[in-house]
PDB file of N, CA and C in Angstrom:
ATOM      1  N   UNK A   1       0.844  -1.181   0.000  1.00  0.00           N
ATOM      2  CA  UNK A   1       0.000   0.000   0.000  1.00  0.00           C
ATOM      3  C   UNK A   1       0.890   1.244   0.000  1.00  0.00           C
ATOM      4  N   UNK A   2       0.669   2.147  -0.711  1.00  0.00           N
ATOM      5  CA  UNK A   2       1.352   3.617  -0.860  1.00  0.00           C
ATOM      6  C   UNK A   2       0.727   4.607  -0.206  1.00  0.00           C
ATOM      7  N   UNK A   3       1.369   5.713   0.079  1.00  0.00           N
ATOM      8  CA  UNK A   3       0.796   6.666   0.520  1.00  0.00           C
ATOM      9  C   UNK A   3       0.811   8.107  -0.228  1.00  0.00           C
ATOM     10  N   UNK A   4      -0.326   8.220  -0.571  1.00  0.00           N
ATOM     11  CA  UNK A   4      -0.666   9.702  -1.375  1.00  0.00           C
ATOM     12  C   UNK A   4      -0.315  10.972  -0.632  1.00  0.00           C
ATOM     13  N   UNK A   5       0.208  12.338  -1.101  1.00  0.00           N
ATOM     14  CA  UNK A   5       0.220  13.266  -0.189  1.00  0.00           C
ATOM     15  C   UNK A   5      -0.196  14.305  -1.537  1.00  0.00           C
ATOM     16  N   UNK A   6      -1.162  15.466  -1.286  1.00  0.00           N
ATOM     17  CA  UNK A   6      -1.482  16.317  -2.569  1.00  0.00           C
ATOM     18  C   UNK A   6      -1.636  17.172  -1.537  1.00  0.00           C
ATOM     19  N   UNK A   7      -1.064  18.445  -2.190  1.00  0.00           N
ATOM     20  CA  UNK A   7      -0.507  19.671  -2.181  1.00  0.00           C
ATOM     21  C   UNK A   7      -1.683  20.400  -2.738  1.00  0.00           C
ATOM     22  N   UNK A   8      -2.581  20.617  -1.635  1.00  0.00           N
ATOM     23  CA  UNK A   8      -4.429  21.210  -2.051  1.00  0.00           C
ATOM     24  C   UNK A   8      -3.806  22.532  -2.995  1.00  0.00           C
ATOM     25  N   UNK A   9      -3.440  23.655  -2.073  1.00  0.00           N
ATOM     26  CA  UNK A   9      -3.362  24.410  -2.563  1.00  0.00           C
ATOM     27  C   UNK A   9      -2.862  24.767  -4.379  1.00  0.00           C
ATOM     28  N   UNK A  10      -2.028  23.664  -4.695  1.00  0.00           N
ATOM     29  CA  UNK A  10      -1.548  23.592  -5.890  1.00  0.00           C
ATOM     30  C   UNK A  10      -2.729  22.828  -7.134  1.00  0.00           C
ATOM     31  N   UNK A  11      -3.261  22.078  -6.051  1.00  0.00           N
ATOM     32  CA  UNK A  11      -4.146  21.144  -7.611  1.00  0.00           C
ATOM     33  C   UNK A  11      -5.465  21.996  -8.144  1.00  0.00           C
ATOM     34  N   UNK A  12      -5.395  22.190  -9.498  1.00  0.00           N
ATOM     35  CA  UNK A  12      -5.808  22.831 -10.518  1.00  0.00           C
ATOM     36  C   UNK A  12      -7.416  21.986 -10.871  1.00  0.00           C
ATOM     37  N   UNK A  13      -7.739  20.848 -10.702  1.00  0.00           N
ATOM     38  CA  UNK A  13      -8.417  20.251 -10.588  1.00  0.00           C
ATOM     39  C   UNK A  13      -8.729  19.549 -11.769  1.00  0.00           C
ATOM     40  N   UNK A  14      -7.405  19.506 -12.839  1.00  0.00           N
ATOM     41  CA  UNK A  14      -7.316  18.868 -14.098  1.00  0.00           C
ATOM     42  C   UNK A  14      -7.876  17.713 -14.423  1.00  0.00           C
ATOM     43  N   UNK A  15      -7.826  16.770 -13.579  1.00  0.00           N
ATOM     44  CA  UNK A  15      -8.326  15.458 -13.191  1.00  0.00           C
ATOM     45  C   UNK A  15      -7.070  14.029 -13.905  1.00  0.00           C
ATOM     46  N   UNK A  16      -6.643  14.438 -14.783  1.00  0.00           N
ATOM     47  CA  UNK A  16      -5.569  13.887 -15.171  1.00  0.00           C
ATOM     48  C   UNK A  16      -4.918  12.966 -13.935  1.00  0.00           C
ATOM     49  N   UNK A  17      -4.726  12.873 -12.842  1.00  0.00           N
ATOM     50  CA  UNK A  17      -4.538  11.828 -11.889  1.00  0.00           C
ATOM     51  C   UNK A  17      -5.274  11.038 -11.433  1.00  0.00           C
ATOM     52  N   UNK A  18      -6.716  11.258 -11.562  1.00  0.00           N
ATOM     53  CA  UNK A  18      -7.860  10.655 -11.560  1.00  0.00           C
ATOM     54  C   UNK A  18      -8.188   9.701 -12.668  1.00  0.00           C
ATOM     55  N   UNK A  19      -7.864  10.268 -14.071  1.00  0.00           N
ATOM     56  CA  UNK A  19      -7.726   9.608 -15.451  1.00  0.00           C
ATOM     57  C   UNK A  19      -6.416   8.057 -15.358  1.00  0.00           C
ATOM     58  N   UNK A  20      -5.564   8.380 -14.848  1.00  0.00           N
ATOM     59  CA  UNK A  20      -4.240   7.750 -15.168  1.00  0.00           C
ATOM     60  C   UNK A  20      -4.418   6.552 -14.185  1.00  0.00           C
ATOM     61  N   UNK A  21      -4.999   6.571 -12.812  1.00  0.00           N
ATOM     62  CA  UNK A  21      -4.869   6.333 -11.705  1.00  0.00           C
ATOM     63  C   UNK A  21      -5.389   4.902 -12.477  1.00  0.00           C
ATOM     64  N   UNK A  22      -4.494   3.935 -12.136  1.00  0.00           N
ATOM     65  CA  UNK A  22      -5.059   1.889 -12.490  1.00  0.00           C
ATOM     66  C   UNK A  22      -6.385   1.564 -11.600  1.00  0.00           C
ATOM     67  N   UNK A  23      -5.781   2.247  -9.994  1.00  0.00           N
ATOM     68  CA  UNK A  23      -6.629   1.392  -9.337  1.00  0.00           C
ATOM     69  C   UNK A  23      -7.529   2.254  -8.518  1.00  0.00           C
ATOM     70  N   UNK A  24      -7.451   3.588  -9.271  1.00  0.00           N
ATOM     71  CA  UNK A  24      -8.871   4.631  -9.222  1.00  0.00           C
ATOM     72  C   UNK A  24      -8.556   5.081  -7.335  1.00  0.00           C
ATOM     73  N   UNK A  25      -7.691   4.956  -6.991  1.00  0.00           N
ATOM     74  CA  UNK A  25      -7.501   5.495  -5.395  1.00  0.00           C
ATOM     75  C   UNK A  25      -8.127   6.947  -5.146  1.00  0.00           C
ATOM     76  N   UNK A  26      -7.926   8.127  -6.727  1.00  0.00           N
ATOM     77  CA  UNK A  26      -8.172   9.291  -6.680  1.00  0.00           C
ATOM     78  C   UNK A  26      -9.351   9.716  -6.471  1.00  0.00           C
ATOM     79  N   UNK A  27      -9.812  11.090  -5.731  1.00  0.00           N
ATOM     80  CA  UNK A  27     -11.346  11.203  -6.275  1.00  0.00           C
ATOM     81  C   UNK A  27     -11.374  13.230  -6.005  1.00  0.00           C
ATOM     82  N   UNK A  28     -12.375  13.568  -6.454  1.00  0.00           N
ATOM     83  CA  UNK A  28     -12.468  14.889  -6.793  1.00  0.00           C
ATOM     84  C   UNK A  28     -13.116  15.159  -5.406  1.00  0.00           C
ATOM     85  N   UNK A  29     -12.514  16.211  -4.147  1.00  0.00           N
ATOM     86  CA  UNK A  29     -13.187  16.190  -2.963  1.00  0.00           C
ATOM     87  C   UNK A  29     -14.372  17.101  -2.754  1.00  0.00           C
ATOM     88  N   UNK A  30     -14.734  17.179  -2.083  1.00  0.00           N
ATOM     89  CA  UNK A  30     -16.048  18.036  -1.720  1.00  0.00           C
ATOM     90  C   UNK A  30     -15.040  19.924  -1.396  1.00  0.00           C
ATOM     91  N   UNK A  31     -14.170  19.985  -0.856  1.00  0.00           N
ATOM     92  CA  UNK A  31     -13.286  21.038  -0.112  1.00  0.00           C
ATOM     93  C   UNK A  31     -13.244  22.073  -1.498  1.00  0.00           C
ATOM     94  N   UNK A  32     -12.447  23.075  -1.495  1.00  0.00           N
ATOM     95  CA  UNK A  32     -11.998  24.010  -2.439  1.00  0.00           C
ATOM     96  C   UNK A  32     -10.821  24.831  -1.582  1.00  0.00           C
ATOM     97  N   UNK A  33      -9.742  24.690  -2.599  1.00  0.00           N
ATOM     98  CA  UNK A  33      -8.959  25.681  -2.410  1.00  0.00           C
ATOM     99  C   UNK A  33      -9.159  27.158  -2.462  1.00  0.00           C
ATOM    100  N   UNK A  34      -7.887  28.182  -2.111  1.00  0.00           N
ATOM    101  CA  UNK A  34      -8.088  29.372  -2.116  1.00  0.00           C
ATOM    102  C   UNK A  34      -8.327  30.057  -3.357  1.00  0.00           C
ATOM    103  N   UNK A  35      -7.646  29.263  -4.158  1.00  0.00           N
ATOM    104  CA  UNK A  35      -8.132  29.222  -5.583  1.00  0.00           C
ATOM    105  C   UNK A  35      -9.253  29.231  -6.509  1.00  0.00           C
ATOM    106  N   UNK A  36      -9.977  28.617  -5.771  1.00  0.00           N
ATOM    107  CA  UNK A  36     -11.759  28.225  -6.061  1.00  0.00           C
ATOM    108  C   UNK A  36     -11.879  26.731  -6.944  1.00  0.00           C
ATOM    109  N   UNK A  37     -10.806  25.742  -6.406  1.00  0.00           N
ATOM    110  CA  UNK A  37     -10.890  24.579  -7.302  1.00  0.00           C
ATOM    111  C   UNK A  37     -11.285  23.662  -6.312  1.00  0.00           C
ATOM    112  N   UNK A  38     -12.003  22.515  -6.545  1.00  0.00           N
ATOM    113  CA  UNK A  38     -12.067  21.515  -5.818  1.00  0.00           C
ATOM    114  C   UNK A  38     -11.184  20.616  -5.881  1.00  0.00           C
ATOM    115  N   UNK A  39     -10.080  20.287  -4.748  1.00  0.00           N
ATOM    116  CA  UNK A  39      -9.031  19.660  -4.758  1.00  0.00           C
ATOM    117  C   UNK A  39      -9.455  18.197  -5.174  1.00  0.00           C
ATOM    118  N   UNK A  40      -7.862  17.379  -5.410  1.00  0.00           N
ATOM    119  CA  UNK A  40      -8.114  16.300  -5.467  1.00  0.00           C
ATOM    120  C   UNK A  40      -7.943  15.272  -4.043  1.00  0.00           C
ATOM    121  N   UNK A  41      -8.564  14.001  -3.569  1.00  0.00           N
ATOM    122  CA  UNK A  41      -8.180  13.617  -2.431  1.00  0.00           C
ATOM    123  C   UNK A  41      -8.222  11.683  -2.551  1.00  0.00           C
ATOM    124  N   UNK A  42      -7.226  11.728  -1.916  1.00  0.00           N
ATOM    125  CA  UNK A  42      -7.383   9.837  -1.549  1.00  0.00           C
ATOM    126  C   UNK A  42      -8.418   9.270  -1.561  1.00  0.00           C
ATOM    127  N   UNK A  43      -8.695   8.641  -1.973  1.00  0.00           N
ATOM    128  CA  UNK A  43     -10.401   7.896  -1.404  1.00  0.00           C
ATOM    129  C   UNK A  43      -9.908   6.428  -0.804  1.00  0.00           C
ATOM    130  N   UNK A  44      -9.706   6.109  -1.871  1.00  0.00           N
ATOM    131  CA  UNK A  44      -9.541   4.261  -1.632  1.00  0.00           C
ATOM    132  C   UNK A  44      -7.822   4.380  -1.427  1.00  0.00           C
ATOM    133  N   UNK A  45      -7.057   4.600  -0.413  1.00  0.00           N
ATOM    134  CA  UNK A  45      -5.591   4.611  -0.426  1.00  0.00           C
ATOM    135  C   UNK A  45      -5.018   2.802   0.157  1.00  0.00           C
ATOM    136  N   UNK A  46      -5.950   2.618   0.653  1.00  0.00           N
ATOM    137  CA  UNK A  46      -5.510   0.979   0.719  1.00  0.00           C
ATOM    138  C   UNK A  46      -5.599   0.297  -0.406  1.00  0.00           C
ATOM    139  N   UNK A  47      -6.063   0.525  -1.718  1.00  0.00           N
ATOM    140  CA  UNK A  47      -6.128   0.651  -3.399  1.00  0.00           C
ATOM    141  C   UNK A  47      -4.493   0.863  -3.867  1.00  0.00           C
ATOM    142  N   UNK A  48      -4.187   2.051  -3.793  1.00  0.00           N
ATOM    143  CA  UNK A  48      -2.759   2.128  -3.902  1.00  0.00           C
ATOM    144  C   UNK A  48      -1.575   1.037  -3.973  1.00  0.00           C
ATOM    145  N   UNK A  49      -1.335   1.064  -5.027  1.00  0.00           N
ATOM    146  CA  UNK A  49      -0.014   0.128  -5.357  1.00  0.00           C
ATOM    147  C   UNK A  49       1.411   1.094  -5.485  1.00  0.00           C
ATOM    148  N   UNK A  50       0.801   2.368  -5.209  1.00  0.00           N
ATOM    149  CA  UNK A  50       2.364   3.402  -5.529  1.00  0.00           C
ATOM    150  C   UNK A  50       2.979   3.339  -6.782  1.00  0.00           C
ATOM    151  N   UNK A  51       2.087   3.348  -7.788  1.00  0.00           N
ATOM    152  CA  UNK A  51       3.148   2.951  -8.964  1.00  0.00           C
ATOM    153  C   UNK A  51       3.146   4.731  -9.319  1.00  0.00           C
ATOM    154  N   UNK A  52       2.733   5.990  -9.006  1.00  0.00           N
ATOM    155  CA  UNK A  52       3.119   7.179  -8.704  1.00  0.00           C
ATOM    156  C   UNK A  52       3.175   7.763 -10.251  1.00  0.00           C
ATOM    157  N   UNK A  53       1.862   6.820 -10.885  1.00  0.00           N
ATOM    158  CA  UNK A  53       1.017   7.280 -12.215  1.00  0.00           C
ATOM    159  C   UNK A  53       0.532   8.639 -12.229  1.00  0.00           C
ATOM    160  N   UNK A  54      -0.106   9.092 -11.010  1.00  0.00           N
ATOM    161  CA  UNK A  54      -0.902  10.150 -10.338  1.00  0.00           C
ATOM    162  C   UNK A  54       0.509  11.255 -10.506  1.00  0.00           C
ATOM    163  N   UNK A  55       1.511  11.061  -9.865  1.00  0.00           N
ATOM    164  CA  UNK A  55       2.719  12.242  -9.479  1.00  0.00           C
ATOM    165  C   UNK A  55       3.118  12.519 -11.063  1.00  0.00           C
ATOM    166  N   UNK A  56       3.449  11.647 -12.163  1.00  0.00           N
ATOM    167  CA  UNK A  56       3.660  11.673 -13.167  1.00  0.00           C
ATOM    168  C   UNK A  56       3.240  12.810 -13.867  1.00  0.00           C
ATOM    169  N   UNK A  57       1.785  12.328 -13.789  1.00  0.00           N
ATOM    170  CA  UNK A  57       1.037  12.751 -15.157  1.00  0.00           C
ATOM    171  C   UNK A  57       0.451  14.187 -14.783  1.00  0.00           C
ATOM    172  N   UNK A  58       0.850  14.708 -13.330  1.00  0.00           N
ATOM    173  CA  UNK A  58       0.300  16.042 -12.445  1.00  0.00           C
ATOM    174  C   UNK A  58       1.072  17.052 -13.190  1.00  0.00           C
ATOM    175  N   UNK A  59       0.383  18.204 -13.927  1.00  0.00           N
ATOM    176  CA  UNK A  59       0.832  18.946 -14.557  1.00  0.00           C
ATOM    177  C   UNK A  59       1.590  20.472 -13.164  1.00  0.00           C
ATOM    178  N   UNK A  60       1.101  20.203 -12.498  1.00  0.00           N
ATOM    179  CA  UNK A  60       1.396  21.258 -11.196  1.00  0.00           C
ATOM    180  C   UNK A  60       2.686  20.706 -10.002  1.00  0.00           C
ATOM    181  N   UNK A  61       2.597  19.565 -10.162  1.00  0.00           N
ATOM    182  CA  UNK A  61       3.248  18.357  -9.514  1.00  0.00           C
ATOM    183  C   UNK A  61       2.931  18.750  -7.711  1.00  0.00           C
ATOM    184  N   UNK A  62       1.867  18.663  -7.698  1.00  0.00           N
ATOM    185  CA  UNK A  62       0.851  18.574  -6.608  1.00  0.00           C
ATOM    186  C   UNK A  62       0.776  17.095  -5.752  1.00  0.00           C
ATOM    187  N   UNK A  63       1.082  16.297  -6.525  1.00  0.00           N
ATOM    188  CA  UNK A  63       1.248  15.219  -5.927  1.00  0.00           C
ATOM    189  C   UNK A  63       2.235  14.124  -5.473  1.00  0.00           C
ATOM    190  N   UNK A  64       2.782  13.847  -4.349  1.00  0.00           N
ATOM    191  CA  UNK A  64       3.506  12.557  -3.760  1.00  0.00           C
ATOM    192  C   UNK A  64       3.221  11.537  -3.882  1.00  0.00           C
ATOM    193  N   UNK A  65       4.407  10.519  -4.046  1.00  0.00           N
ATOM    194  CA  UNK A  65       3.442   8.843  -3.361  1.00  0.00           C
ATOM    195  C   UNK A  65       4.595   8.302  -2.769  1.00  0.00           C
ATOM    196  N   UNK A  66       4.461   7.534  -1.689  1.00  0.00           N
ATOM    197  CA  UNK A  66       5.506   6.784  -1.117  1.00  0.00           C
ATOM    198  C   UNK A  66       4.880   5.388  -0.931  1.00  0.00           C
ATOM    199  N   UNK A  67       6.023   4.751  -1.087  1.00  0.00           N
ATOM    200  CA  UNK A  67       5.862   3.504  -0.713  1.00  0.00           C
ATOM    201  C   UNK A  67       5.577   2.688   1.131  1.00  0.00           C
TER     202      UNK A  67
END
């Protein structure tokens, strides 16, 4: 199992980590940044295999994963 860490303030709400994600861990949260975006957040993180598809494909690079 991996562990997600996203950087609210930075995510744009592209969804592109949500798109990429194999085992769909991602999900679009209810919250909003100062920005006026609705961040992205963990849902299913026991899902997580860390293969750090999500950190990749993050155009803001908003997102971590650790093993």
């Amino acid at each position: 199992m991996g562990k997600v860490t996203i950087k609210t303030e930075s995510c744009k709400s592209c969804l592109y980590c949500i798109k990429f994600c194999p085992k769909k861990v991602l999900a679009v949260g209810e919250k909003v940044n100062s920005k006026g975006y609705q961040y992205i957040v963990a849902e299913n993180l026991e899902d997580c295999i860390a293969c750090q598809m999500c950190a990749q494909m993050c155009p803001e690079a908003a997102i971590e994963v650790y093993k």
